[in-house]
N, C-alpha and C. Protein backbone atom coordinates (compact mmCIF):
# COMPACT_ATOMS: atom_id res chain seq x y z
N UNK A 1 0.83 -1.16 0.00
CA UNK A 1 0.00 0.00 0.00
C UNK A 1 0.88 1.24 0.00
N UNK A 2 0.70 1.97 -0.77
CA UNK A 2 1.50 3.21 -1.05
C UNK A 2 0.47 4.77 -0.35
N UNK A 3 1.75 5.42 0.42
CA UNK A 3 0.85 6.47 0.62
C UNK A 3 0.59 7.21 0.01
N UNK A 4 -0.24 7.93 -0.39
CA UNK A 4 -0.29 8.82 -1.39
C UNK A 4 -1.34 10.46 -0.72
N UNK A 5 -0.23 11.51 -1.06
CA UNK A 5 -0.67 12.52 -0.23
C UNK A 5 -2.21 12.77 -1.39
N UNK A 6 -3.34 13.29 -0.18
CA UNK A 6 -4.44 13.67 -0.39
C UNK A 6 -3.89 15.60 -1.01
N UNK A 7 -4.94 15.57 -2.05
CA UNK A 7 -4.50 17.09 -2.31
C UNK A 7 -5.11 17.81 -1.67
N UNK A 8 -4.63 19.48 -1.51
CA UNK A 8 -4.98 20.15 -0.15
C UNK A 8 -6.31 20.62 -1.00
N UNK A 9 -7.30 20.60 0.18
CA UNK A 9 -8.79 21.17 -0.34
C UNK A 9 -8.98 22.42 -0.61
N UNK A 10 -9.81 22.90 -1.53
CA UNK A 10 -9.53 24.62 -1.44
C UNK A 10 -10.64 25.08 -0.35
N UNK A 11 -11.44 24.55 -0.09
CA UNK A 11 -12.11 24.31 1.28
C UNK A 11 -11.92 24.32 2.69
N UNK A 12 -10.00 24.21 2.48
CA UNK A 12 -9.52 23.96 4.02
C UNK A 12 -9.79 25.30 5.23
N UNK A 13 -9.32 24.67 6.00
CA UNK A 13 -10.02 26.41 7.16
C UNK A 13 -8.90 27.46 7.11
N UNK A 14 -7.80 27.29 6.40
CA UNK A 14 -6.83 28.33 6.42
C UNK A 14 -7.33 29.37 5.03
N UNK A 15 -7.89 28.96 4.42
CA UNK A 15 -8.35 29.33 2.96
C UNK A 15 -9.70 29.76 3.27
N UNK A 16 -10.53 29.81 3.92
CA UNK A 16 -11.82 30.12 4.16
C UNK A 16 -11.59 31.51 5.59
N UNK A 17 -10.49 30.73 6.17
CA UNK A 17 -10.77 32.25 6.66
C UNK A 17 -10.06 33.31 6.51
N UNK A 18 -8.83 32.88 5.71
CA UNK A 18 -8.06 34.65 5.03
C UNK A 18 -9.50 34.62 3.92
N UNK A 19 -10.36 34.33 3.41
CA UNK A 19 -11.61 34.75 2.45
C UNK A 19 -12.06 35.95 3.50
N UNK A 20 -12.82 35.31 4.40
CA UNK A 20 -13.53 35.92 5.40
C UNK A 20 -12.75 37.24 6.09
N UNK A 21 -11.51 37.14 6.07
CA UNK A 21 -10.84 38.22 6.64
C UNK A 21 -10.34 39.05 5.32
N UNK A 22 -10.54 38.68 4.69
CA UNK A 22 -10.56 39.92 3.18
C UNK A 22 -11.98 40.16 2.72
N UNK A 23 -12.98 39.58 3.09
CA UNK A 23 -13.61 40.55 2.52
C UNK A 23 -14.64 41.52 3.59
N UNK A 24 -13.72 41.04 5.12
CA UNK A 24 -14.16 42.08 6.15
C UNK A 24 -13.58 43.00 5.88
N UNK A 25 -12.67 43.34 5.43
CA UNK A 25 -11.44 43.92 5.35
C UNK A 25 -11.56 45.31 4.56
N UNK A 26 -12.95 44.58 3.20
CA UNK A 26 -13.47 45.56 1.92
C UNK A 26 -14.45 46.19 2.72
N UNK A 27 -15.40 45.40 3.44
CA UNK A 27 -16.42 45.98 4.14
C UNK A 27 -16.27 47.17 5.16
N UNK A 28 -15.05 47.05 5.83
CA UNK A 28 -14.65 47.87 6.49
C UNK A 28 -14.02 48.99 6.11
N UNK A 29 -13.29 49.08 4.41
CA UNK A 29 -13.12 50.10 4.03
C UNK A 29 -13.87 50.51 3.30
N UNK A 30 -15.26 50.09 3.15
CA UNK A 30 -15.93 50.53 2.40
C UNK A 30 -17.02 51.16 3.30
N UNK A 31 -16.98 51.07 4.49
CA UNK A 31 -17.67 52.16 5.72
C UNK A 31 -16.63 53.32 6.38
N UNK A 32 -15.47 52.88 6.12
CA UNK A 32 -14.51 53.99 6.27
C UNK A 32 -14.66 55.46 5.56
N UNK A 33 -14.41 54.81 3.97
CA UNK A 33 -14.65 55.68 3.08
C UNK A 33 -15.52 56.55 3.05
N UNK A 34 -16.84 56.14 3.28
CA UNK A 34 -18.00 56.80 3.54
C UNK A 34 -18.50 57.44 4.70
N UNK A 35 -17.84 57.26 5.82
CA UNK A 35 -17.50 57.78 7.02
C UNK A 35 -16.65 59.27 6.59
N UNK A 36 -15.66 59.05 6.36
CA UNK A 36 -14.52 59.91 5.56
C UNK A 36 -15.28 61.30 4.82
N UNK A 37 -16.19 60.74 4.01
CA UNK A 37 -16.82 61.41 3.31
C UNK A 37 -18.06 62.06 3.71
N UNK A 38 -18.72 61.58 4.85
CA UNK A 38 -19.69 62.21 5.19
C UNK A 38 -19.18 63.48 6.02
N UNK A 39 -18.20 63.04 6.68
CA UNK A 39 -17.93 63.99 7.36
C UNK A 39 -16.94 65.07 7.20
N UNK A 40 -16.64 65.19 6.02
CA UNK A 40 -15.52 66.02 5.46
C UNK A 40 -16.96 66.83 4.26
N UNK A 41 -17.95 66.53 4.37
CA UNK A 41 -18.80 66.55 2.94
C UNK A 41 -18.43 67.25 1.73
N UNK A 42 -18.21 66.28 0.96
CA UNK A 42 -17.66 65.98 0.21
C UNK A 42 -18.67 65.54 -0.84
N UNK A 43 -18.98 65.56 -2.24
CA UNK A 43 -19.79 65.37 -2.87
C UNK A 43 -21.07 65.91 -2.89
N UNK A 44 -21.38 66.60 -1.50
CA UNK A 44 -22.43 67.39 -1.48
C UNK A 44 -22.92 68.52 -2.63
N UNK A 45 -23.86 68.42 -3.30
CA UNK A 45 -24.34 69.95 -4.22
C UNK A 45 -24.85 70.83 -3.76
N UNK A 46 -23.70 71.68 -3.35
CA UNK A 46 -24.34 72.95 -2.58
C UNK A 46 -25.05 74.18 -3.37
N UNK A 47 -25.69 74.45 -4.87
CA UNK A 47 -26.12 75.68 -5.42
C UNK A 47 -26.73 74.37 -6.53
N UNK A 48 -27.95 74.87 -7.13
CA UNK A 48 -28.94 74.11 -8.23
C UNK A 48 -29.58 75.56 -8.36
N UNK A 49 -28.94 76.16 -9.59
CA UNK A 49 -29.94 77.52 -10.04
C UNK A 49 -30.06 78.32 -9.37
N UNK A 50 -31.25 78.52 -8.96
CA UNK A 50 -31.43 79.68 -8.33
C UNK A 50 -31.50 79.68 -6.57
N UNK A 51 -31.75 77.80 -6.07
CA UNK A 51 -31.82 77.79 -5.16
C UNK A 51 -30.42 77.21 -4.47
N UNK A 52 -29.98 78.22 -3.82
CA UNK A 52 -28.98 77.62 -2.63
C UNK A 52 -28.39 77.77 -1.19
N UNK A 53 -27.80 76.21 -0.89
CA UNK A 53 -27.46 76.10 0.81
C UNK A 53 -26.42 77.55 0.88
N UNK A 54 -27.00 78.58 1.76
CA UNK A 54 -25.55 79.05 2.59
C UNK A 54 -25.07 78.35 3.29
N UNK A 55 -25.46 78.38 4.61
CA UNK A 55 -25.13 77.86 5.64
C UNK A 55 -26.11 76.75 6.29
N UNK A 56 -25.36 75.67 7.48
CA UNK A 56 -25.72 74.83 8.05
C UNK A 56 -25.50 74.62 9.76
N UNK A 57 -26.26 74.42 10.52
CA UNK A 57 -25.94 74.43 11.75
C UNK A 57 -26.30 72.74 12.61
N UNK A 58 -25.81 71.94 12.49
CA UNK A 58 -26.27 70.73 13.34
C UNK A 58 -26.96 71.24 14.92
N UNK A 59 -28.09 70.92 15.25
CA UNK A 59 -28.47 70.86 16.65
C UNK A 59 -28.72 69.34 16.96
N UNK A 60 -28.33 68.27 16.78
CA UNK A 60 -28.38 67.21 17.08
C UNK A 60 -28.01 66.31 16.65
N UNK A 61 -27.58 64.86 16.23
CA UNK A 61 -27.81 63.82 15.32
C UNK A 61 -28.43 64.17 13.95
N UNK A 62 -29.74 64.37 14.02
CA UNK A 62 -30.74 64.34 12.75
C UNK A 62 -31.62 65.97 12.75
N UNK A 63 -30.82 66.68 13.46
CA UNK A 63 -31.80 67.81 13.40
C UNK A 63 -30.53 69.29 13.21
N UNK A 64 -31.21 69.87 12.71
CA UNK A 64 -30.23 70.99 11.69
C UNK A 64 -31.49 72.28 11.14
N UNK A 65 -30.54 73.47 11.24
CA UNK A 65 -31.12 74.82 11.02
C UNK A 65 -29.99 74.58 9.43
N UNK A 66 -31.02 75.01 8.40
CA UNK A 66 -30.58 75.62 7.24
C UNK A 66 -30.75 77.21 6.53
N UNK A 67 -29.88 77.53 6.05
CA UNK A 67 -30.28 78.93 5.61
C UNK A 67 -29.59 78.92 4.06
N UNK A 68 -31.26 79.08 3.37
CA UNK A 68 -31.33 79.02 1.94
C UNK A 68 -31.88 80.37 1.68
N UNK A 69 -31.06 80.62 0.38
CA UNK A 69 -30.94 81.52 -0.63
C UNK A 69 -31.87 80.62 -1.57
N UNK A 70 -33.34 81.69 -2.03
CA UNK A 70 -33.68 81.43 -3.32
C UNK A 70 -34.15 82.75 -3.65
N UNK A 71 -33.62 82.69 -4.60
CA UNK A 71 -33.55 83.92 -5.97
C UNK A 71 -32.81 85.16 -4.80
N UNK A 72 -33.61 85.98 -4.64
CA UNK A 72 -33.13 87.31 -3.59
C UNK A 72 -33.11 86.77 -2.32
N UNK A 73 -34.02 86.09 -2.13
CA UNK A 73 -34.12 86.00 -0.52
C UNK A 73 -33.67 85.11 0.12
N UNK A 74 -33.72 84.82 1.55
CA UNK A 74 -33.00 83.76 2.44
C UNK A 74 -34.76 83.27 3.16
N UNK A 75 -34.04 82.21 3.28
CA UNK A 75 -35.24 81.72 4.13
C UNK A 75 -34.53 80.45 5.26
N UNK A 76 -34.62 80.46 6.63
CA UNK A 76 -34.77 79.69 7.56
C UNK A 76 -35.17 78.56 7.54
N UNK A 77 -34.48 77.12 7.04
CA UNK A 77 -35.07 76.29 7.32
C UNK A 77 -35.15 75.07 8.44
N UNK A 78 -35.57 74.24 9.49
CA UNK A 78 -35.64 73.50 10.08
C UNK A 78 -35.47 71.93 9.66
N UNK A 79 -34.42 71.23 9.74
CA UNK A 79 -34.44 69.72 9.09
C UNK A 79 -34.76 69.39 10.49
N UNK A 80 -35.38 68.28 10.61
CA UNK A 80 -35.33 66.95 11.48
C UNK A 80 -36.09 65.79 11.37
N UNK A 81 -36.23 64.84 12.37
CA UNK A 81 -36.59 63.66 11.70
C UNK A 81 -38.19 63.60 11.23
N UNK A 82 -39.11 64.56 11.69
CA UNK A 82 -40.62 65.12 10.80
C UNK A 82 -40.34 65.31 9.88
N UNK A 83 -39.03 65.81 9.41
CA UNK A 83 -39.32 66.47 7.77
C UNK A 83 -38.37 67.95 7.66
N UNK A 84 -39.08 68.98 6.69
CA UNK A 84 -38.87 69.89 6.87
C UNK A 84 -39.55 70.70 7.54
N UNK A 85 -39.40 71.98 7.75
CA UNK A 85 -40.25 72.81 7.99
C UNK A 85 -39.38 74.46 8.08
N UNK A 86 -40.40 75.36 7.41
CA UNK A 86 -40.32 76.32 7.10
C UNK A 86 -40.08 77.57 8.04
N UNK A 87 -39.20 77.73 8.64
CA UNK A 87 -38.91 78.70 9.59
C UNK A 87 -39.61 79.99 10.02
N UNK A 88 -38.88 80.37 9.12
CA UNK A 88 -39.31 81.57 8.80
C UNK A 88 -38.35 82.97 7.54
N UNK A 89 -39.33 83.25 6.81
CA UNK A 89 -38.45 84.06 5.73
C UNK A 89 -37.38 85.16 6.16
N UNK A 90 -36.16 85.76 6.01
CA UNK A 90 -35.59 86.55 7.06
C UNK A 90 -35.76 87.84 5.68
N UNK A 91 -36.13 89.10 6.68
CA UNK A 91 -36.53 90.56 6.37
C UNK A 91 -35.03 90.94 5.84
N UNK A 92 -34.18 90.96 6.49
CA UNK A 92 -32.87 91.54 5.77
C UNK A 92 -31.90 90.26 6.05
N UNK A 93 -31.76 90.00 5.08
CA UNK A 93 -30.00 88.73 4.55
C UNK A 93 -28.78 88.82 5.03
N UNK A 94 -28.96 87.76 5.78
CA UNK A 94 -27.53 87.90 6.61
C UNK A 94 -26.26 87.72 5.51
N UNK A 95 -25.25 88.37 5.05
CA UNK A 95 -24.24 88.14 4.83
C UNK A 95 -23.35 87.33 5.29
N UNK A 96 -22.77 86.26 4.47
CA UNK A 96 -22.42 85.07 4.81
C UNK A 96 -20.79 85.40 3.88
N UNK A 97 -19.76 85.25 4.59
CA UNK A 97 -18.24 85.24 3.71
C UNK A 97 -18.45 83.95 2.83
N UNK A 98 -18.64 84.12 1.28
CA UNK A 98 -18.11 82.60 0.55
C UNK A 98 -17.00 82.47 1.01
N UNK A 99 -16.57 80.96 1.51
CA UNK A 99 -15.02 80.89 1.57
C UNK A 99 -14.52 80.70 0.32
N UNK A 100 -13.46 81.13 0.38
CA UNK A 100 -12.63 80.96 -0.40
C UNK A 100 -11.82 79.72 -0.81
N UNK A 101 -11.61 79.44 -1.67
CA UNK A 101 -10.85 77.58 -2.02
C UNK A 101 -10.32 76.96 -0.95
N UNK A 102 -11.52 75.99 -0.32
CA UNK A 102 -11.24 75.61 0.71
C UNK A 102 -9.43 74.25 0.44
N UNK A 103 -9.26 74.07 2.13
CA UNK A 103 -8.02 73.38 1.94
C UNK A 103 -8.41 72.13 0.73
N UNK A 104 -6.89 71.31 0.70
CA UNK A 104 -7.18 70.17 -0.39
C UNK A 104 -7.28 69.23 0.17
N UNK A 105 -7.88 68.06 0.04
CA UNK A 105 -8.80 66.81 0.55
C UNK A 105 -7.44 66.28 1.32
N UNK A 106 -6.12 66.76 0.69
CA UNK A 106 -4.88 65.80 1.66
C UNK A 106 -4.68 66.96 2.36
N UNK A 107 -4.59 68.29 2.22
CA UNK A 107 -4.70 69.32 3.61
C UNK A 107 -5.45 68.68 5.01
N UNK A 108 -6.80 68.68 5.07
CA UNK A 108 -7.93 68.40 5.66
C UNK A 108 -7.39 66.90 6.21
N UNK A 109 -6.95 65.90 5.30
CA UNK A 109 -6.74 64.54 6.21
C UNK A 109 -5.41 64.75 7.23
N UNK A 110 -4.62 65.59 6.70
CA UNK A 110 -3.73 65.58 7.22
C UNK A 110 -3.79 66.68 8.98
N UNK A 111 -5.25 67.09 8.54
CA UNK A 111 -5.04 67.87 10.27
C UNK A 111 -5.95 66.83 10.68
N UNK A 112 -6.39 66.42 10.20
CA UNK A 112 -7.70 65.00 10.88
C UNK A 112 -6.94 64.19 11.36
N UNK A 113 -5.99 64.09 11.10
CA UNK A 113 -4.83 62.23 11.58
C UNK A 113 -4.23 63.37 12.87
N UNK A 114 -3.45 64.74 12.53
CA UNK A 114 -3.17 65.36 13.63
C UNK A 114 -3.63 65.36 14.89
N UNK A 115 -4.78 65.72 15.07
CA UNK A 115 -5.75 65.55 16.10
C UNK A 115 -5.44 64.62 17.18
N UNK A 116 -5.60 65.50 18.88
CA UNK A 116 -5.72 64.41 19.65
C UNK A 116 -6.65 63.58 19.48
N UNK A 117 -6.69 62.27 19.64
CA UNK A 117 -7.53 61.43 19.63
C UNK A 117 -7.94 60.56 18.65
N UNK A 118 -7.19 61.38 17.44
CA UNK A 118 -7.42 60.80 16.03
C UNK A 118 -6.72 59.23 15.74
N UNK A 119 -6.46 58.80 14.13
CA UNK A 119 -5.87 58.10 13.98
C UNK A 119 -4.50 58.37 14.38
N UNK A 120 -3.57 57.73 14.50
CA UNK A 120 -2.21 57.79 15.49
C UNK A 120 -1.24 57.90 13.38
């Protein structure tokens, strides 16, 4: 009787779980990324014609004061988790500084990693 080596399975548990640990691996940079991005916002369309975001103020998780420009005027708006709702129209327009060319996406990461507390 001759031994004869069995061939290795591609099934084996060393092969199933570097799988499993690569494609946690995508999953996890693929909530990174978007993490990254939400909070740097990034892709956001801030002006469509005539109507646009000035400014934004978070008061919570899901709730936020907006102040939109359409055509001449500004108007007050309220986001939260009801919906919208309509503030109120403002009588004289607050002047808002456009910034100017904000930093570059590797400026911005690079004071984000700075940060106490940040990535090291």
């Amino acid at each position: 009787m001759t031994n004869l080596a069995a061939p290795a399975s591609p099934l084996s548990v060393g092969s199933v779980a570097q799988l499993t640990l690569s494609l946690a691996a995508i999953v996890a940079l693929i909530f990174a990324v978007s993490w990254i991005v939400k909070r740097l916002k990034l892709g956001m369309p801030r002006s469509r014609g005539d109507i646009t975001v000035i400014d934004q103020l978070a008061l919570g998780p899901r709730e936020r004061l907006v102040l939109v420009r359409v055509g001449d005027a500004q108007v007050l708006v309220g986001i939260g988790a009801g919906g919208l709702v309509g503030l109120t129209p403002l009588d004289k327009p607050i002047a808002i500084k456009e910034p100017s060319e904000g930093p570059a996406f590797a400026d911005r990461l690079r004071e984000i990693m700075k940060r106490p507390g940040g990535p090291s």
